[in-house]
Protein backbone atom coordinates (compact mmCIF):
# COMPACT_ATOMS: atom_id res chain seq x y z
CA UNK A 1 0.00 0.00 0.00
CA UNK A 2 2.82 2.39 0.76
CA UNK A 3 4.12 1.88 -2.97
CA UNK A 4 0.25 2.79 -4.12
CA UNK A 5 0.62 6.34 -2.30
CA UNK A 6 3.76 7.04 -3.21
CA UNK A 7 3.10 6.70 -6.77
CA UNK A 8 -0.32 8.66 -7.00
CA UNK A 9 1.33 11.38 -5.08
CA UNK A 10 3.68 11.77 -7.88
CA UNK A 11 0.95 12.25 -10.26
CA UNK A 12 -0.16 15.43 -11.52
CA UNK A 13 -3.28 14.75 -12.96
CA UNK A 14 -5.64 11.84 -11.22
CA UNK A 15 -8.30 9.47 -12.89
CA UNK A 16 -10.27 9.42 -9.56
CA UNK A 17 -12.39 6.48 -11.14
CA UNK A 18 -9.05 4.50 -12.54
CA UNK A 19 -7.44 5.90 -8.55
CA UNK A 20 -10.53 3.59 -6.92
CA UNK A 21 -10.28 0.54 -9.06
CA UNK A 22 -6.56 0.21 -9.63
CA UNK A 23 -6.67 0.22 -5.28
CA UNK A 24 -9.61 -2.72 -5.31
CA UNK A 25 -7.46 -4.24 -8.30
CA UNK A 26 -4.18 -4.66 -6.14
CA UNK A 27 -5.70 -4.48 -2.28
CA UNK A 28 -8.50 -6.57 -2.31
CA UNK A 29 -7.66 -9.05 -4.86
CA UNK A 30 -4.43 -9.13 -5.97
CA UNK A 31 -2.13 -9.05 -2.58
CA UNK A 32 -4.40 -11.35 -0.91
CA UNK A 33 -4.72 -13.47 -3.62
CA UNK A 34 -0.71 -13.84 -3.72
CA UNK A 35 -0.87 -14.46 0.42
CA UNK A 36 -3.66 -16.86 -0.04
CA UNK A 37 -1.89 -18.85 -2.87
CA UNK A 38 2.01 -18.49 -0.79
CA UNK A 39 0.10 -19.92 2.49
CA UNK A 40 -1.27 -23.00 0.18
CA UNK A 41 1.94 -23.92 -0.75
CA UNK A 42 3.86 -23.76 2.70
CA UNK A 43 1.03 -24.84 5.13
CA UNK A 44 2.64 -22.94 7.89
CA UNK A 45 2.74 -24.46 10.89
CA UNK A 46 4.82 -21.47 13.14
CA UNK A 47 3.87 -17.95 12.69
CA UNK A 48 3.79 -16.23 9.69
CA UNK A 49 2.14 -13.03 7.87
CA UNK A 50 0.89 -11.42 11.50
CA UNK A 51 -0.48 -14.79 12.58
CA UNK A 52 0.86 -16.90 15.38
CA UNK A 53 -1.10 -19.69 15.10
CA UNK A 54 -2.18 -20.25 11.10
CA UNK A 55 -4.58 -22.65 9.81
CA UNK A 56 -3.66 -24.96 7.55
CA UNK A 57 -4.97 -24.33 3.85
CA UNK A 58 -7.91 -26.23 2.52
CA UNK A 59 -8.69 -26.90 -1.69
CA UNK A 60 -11.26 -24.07 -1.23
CA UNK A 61 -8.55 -21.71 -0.66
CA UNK A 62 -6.81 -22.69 -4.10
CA UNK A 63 -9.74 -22.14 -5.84
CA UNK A 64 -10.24 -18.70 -4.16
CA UNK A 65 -7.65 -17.30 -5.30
CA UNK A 66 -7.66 -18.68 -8.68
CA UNK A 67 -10.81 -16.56 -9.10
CA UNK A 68 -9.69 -13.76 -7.30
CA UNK A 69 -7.22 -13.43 -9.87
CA UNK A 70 -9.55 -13.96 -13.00
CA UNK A 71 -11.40 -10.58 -11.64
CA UNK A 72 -8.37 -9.35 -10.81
CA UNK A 73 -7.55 -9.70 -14.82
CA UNK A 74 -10.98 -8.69 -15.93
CA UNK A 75 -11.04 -5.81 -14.22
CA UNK A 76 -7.48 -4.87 -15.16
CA UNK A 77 -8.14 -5.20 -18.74
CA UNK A 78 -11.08 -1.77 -18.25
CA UNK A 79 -8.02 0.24 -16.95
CA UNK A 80 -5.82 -0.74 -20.11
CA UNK A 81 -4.63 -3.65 -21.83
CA UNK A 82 -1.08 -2.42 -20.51
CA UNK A 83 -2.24 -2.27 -17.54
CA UNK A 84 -3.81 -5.93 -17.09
CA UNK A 85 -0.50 -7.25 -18.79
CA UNK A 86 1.45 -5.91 -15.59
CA UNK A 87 -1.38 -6.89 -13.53
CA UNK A 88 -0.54 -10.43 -14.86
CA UNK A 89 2.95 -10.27 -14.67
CA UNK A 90 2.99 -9.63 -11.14
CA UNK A 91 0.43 -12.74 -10.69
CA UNK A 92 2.96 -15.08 -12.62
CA UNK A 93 5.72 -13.69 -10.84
CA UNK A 94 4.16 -14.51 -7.47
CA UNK A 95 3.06 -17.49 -8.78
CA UNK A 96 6.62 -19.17 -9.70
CA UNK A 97 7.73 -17.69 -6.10
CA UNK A 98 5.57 -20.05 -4.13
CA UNK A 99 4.85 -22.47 -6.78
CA UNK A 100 6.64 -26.40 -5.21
CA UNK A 101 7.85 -26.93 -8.98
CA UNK A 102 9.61 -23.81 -9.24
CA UNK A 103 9.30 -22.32 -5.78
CA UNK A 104 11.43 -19.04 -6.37
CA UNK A 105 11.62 -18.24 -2.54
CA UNK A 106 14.08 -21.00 -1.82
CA UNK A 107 16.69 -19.06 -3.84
CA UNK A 108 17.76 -15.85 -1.83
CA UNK A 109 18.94 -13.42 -4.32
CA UNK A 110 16.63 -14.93 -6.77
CA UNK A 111 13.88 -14.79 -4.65
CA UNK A 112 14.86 -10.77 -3.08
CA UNK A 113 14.80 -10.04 -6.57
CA UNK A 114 11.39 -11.33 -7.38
CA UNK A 115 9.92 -9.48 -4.41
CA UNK A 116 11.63 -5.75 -4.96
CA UNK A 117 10.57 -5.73 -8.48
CA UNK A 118 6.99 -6.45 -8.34
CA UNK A 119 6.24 -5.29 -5.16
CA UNK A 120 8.31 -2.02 -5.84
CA UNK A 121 9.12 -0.98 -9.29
CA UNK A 122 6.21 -2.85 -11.10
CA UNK A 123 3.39 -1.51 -8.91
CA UNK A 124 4.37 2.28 -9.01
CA UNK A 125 4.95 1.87 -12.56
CA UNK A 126 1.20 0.20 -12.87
CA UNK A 127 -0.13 2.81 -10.16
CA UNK A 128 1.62 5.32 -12.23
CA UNK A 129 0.46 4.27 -15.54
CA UNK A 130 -2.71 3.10 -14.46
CA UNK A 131 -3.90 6.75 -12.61
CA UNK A 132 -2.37 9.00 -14.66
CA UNK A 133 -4.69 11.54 -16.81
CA UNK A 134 -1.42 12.33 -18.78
CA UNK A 135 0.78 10.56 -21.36
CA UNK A 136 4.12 11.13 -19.44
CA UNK A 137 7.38 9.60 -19.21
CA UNK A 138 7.40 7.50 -15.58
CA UNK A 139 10.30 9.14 -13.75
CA UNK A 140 12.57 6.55 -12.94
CA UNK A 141 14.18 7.26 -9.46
CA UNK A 142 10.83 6.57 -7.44
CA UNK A 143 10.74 3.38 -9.49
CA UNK A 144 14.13 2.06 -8.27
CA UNK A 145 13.33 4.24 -4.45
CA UNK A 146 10.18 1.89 -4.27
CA UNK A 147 11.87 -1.32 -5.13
CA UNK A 148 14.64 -0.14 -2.39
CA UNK A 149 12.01 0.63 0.31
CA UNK A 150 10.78 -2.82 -0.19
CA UNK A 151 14.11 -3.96 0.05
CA UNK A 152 15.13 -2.57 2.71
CA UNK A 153 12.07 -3.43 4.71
CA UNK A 154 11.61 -7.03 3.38
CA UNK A 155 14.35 -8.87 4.87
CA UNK A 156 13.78 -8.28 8.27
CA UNK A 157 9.92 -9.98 8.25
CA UNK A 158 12.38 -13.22 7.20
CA UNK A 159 14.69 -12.81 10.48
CA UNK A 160 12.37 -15.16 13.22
CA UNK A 161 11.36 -18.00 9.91
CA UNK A 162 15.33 -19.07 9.65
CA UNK A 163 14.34 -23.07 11.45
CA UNK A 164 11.19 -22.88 10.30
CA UNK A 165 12.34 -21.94 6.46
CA UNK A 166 15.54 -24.45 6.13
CA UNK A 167 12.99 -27.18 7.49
CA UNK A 168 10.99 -26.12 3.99
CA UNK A 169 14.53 -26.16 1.96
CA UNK A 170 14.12 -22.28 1.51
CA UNK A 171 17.32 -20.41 1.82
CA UNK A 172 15.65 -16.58 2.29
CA UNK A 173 18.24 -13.41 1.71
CA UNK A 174 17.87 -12.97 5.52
CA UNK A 175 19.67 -16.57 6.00
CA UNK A 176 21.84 -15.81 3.61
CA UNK A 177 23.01 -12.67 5.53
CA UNK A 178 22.60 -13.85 8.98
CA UNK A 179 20.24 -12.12 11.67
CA UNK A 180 22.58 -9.57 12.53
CA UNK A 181 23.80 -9.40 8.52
CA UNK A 182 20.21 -8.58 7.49
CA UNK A 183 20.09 -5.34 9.75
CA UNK A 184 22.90 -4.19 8.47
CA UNK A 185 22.16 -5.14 4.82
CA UNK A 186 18.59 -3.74 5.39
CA UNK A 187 19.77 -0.41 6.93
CA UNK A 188 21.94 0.44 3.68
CA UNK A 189 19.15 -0.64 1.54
CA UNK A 190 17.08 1.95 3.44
CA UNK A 191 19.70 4.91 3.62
CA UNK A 192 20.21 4.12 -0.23
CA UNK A 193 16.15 4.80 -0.82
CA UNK A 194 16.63 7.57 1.01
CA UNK A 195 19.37 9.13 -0.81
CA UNK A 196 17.57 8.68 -4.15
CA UNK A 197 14.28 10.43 -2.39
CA UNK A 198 16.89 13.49 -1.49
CA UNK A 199 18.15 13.62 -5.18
CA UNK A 200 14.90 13.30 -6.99
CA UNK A 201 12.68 15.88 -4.76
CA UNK A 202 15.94 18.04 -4.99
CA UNK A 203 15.91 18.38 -9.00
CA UNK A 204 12.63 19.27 -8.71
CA UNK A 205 13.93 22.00 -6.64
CA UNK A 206 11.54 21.20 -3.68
CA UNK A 207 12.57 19.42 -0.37
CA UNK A 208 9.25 20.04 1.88
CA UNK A 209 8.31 16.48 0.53
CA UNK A 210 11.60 14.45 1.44
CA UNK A 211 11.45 16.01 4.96
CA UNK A 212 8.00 15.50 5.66
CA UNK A 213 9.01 11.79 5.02
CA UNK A 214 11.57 11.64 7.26
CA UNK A 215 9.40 12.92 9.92
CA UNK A 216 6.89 10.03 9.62
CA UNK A 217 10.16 7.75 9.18
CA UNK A 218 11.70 8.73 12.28
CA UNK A 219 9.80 6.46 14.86
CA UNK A 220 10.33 3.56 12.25
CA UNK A 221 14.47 4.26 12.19
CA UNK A 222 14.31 4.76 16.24
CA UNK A 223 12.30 1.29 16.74
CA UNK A 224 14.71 -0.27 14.45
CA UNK A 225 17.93 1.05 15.97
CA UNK A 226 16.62 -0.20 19.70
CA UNK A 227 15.88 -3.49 18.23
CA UNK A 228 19.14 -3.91 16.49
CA UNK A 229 20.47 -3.38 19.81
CA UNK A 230 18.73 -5.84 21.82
CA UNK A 231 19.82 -8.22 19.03
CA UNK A 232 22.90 -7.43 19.15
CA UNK A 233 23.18 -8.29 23.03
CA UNK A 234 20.74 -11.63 21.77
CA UNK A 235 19.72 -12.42 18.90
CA UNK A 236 16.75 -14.35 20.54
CA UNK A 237 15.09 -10.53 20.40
CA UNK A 238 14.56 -11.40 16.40
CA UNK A 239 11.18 -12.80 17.24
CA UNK A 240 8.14 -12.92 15.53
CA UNK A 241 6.71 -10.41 18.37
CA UNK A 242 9.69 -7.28 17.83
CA UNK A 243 9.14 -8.66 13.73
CA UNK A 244 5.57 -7.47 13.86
CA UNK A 245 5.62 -4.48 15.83
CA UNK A 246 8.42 -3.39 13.52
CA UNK A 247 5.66 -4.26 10.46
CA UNK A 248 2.66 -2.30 12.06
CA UNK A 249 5.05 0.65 12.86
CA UNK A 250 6.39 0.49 9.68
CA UNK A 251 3.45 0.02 7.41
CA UNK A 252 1.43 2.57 9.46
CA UNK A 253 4.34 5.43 9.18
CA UNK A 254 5.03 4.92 5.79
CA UNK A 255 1.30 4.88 4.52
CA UNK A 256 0.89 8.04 6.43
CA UNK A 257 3.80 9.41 4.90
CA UNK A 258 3.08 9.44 1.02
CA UNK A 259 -0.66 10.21 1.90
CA UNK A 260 0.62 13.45 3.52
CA UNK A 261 2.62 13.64 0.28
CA UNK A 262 -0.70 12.91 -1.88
CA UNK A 263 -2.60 15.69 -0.14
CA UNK A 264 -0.03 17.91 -0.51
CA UNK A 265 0.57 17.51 -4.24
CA UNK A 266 -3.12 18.14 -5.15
CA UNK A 267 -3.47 21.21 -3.26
């Protein structure tokens, strides 16, 4: 959802109408969709997703989502045939992530990869496309900041799944770097995001945006710095308890952020 903001506040002109759909498109059918699909395939047993206890998947819930997705493609297809094509894209994509024959998510960079893109770069460019009144070119730096944010948020929902991943022979990026490793990693990620933010609200000679970011960022870094520091002492404290509170914080900030941005950009 953050990458849905972000993007419409960096258009100029809005199709309210397309604004609506292209949000029930993604939020309603197309994330949970992918979640529904990813918890069919690993039948979870330890918590996952902001649920301690998860129920193992039933047929019904393959089927779901296999019809969540034709609507997601019908509806697609009344935005623009562009549009649906990306809209499909990101379905295959999360598709061959969970998928047992292919199963994407057991390779880390591979799998990192798969995530950033779609969740980050391919849905502000369909958000982008999607909403926009105008024919512009997409400006690229929020397409590579989004796929960064992601990036650099990602990792660290992987940190507490480590025994409960190499039981499922997935090797995550967050294994591959270690608990400690993926703080680190995800940190630069995140100042890197940043630092493209800085340079493209700075060409268009206007800061106000970049700082009123940072000041809906700044309980997300200060959470994140105390909790690096408890794992530091033990790195018991990556649980699935700090791992959600860091999600909700996160989320919650972020959203609020590029709405603030939204508002201002259409006054």
């Amino acid at each position: 959802m953050p990458v849905y903001w972000f993007a419409l506040s960096n258009i100029q002109h809005i199709q309210v109408w397309h604004a609506v759909l292209v949000f029930f498109i993604l939020h309603v059918l197309v994330y949970p969709s992918s979640n529904g699909y990813n918890s069919y395939m690993d039948r979870d047993t330890t918590p996952v997703g902001g649920i301690a206890n998860p129920m193992q998947p039933t047929r019904q819930l393959l089927y779901v989502t296999l019809v969540m997705d034709a609507l997601a493609l019908l509806l697609s297809a009344t935005v623009a045939l562009y549009f649906a094509a990306g809209i499909a894209c990101y379905i295959l994509c999360s598709r061959m992530y969970s998928y047992r024959g292919i199963r994407l998510k057991k390779y880390p960079i591979i799998g990192f990869l798969t995530v950033i893109l779609n969740q980050g770069a391919l849905v502000f460019l369909l958000v982008y496309i999607g909403c926009n009144q105008d024919t512009t070119i997409v400006p690229w730096q929020p397409v590579v900041a989004s796929a960064l944010l992601i990036g650099g948020f990602y990792p660290i929902t992987q940190v507490y799944q480590h025994k409960a991943d190499a039981a499922d022979n997935v090797y995550t990026i967050s294994m591959l770097l270690g608990i400690k490793g993926t703080f680190v990693f995800c940190a630069l990620v995140y100042g890197l995001a940043l630092l493209l933010l800085f340079n493209f609200y700075a060409a268009l000679q206007t800061l106000t945006p970049f700082l009123i970011v940072q000041c809906f960022f700044i309980p997300v870094i200060v959470y994140f710095i105390v909790w690096f520091t408890k794992v530091l002492r033990n790195t018991a404290a990556a649980d699935f308890r700090h791992t959600m509170r860091m999600n909700l914080l996160a989320s919650a900030c972020t959203n609020l952020a590029f709405i603030c941005l939204l508002i201002l950009h259409q006054l």
